[in-house]
Protein backbone atom coordinates (compact mmCIF):
# COMPACT_ATOMS: atom_id res chain seq x y z
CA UNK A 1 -1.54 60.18 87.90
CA UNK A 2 -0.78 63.22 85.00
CA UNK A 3 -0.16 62.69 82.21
CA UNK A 4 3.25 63.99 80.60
CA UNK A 5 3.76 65.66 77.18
CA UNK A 6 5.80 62.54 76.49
CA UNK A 7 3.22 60.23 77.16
CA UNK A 8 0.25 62.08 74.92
CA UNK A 9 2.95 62.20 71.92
CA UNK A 10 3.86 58.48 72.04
CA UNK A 11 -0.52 57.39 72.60
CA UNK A 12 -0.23 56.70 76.06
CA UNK A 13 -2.55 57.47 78.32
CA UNK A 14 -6.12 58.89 78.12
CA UNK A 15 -5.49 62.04 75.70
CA UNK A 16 -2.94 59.85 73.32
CA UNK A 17 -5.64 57.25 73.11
CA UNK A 18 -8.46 59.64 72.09
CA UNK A 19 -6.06 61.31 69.96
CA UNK A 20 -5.40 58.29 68.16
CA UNK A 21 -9.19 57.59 67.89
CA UNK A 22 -10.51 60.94 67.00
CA UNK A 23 -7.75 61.59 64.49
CA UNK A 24 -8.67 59.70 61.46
CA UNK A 25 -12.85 61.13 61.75
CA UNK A 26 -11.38 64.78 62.03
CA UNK A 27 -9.56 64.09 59.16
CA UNK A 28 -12.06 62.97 57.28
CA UNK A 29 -14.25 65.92 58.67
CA UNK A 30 -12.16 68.26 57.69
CA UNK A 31 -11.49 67.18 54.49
CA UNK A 32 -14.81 66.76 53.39
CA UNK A 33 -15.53 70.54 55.08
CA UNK A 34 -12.55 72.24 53.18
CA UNK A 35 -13.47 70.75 49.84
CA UNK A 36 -17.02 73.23 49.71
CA UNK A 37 -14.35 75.85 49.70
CA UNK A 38 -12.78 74.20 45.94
CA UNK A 39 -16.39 74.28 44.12
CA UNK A 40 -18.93 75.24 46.43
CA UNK A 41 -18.37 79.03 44.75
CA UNK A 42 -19.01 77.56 40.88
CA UNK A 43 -21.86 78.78 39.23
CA UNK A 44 -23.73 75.69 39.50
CA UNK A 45 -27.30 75.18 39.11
CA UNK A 46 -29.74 72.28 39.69
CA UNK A 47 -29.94 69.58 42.54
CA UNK A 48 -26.46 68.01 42.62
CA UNK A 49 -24.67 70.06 44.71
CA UNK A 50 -27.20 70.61 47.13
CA UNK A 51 -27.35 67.16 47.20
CA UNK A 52 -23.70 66.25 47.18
CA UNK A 53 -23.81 68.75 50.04
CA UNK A 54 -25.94 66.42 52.01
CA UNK A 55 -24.26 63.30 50.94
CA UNK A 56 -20.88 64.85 52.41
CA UNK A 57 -22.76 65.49 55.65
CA UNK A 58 -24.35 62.34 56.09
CA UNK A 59 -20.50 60.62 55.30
CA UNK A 60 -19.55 62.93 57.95
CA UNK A 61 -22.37 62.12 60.18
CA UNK A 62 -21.66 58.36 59.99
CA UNK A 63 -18.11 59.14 60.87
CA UNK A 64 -18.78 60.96 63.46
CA UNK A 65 -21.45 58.47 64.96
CA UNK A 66 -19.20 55.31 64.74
CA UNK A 67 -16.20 57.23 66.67
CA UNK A 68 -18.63 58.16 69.22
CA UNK A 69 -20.31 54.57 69.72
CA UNK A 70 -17.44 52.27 68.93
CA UNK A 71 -13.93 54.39 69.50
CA UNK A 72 -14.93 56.97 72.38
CA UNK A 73 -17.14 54.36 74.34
CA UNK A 74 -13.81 51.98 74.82
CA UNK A 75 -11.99 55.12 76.01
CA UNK A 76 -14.51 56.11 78.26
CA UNK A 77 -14.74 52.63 79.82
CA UNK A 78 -11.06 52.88 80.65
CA UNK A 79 -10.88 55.67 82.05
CA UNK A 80 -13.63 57.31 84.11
CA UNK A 81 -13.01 60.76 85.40
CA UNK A 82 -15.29 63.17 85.32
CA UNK A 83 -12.58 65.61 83.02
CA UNK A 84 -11.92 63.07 80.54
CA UNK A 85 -15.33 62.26 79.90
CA UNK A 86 -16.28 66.23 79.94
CA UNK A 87 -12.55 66.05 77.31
CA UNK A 88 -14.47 63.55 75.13
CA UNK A 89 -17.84 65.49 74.71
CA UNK A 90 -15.91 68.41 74.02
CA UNK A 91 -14.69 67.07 71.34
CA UNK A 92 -17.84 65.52 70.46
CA UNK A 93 -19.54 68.97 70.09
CA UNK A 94 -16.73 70.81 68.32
CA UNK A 95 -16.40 68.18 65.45
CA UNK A 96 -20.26 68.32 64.76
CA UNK A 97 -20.52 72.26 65.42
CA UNK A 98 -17.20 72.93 63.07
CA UNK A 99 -19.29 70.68 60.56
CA UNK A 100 -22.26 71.48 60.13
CA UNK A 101 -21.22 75.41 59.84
CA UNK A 102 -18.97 74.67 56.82
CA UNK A 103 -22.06 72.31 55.16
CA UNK A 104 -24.53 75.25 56.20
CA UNK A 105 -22.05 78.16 54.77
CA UNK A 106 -21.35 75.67 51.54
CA UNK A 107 -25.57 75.46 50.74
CA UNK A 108 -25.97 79.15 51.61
CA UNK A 109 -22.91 80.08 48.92
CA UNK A 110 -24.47 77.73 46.30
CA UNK A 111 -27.96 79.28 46.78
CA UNK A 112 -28.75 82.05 49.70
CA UNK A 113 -32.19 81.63 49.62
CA UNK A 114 -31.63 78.38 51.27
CA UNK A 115 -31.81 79.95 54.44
CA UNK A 116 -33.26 83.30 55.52
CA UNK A 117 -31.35 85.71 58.16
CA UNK A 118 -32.44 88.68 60.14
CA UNK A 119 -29.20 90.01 59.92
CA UNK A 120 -27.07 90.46 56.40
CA UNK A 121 -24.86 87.90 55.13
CA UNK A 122 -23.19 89.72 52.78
CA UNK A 123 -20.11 87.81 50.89
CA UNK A 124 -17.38 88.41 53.69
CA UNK A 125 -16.19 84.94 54.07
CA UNK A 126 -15.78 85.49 57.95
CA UNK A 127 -18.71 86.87 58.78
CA UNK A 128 -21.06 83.99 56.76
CA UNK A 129 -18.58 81.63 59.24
CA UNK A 130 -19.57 83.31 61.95
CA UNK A 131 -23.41 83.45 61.04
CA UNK A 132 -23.40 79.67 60.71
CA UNK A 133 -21.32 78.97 63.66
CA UNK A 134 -23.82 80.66 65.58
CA UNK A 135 -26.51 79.26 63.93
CA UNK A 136 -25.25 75.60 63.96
CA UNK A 137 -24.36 76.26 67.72
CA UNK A 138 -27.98 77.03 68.37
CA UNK A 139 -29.30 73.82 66.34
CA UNK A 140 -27.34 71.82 68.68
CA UNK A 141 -28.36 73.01 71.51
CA UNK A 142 -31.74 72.70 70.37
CA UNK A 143 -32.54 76.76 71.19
CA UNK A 144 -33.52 77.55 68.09
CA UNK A 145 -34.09 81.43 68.71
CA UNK A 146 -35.38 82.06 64.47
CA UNK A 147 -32.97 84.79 63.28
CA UNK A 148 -31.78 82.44 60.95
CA UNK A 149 -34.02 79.47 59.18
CA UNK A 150 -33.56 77.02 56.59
CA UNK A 151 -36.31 77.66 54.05
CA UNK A 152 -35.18 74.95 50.72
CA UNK A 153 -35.47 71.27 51.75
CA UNK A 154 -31.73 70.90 51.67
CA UNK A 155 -31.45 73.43 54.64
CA UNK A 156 -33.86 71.54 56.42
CA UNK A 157 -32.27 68.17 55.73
CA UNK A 158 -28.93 69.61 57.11
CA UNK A 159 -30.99 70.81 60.04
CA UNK A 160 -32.16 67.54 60.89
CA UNK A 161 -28.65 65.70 60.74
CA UNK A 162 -27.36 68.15 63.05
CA UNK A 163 -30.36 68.01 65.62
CA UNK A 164 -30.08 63.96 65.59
CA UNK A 165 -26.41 64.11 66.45
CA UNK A 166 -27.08 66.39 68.90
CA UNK A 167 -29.23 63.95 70.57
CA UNK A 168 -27.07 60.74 69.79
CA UNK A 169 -24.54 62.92 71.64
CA UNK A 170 -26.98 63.38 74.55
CA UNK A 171 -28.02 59.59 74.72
CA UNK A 172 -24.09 58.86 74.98
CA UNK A 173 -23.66 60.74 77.51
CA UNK A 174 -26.96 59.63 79.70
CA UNK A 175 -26.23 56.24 78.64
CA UNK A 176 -22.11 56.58 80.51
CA UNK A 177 -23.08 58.91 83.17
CA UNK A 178 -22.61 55.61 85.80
CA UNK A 179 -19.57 55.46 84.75
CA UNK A 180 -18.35 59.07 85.62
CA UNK A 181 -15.77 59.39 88.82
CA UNK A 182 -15.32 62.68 90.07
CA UNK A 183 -12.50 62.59 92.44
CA UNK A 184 -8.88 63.99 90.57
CA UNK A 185 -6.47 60.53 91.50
């Protein structure tokens, strides 16, 4: 059966239930994300705000790990077709992607030689979003083609967060593929 507008706004159904659940962690994502752009710019020097950098992103990571073992798991086990479970690791890889660029953009505007780039990231906003986008795209899908590299510790820390949600995401998956139906009813 479809679902109706009326039943995703009142949290019935599969997408009102994962809206429900994933609502509070993109919150908190976002949040956390959006408040680089309020001091990551400060002339700041030292080791606290690369390291409050990678406090935020392990808060975020947590977040993100307990929706996707103890919120999206329930979901999944009530409802097992093949779109909603494609619906849930879509969101999945979004939150973490969307994340990870503003914590990578956020360490390369406190200190560029954090990471090194084959291509110029000069101090257009959009284009530095679009450089880590792509970049924290290719960390999750574990490509990894070298145009742009952490060098400092802190960029390699961030690295590493991504890369092991990327696989937590992965093991999720794997670990409710048995539960997947793939006929529409």
């Amino acid at each position: 059966m479809k679902e109706t507008i009326k039943d995703i706004s009142k949290g019935n159904g599969f997408y009102g239930q994962l809206f429900k659940k994933v609502v509070f962690t993109a919150a908190v994502v976002i949040a956390i994300s959006l408040s680089y752009a309020l001091w990551a710019r400060a002339d700041y020097n030292g080791v606290w705000p690369p390291t409050l950098i990678l406090g935020a992103a392990l808060i975020k990571t947590i977040f993100i790990v307990r929706l996707t073992f103890t919120q999206l798991t329930k979901i999944i086990g009530e409802s097992h077709q093949l779109i909603h479970v494609l619906t849930v690791f879509g969101v999945l890889i979004i939150l973490i992607v969307l994340s990870f660029t503003a914590d990578y953009q956020a360490l390369y505007i406190l200190n560029p030689e954090n990471f090194k780039s084959s291509t110029v990231l000069n101090d257009s906003f959009l284009i530095q979003f679009f450089e880590f986008i792509y970049f924290s795209l290719i960390t999750f899908s574990s490509v990894g083609y070298g145009d742009i590299v952490p060098i400092s510790i802190w960029g390699k820390i961030l690295v590493m967060m991504e890369i092991f949600l990327s696989f937590l995401v992965l093991v999720f998956g794997i670990a409710n593929i048995n539960r997947i139906h793939v006929d529409d009813e």
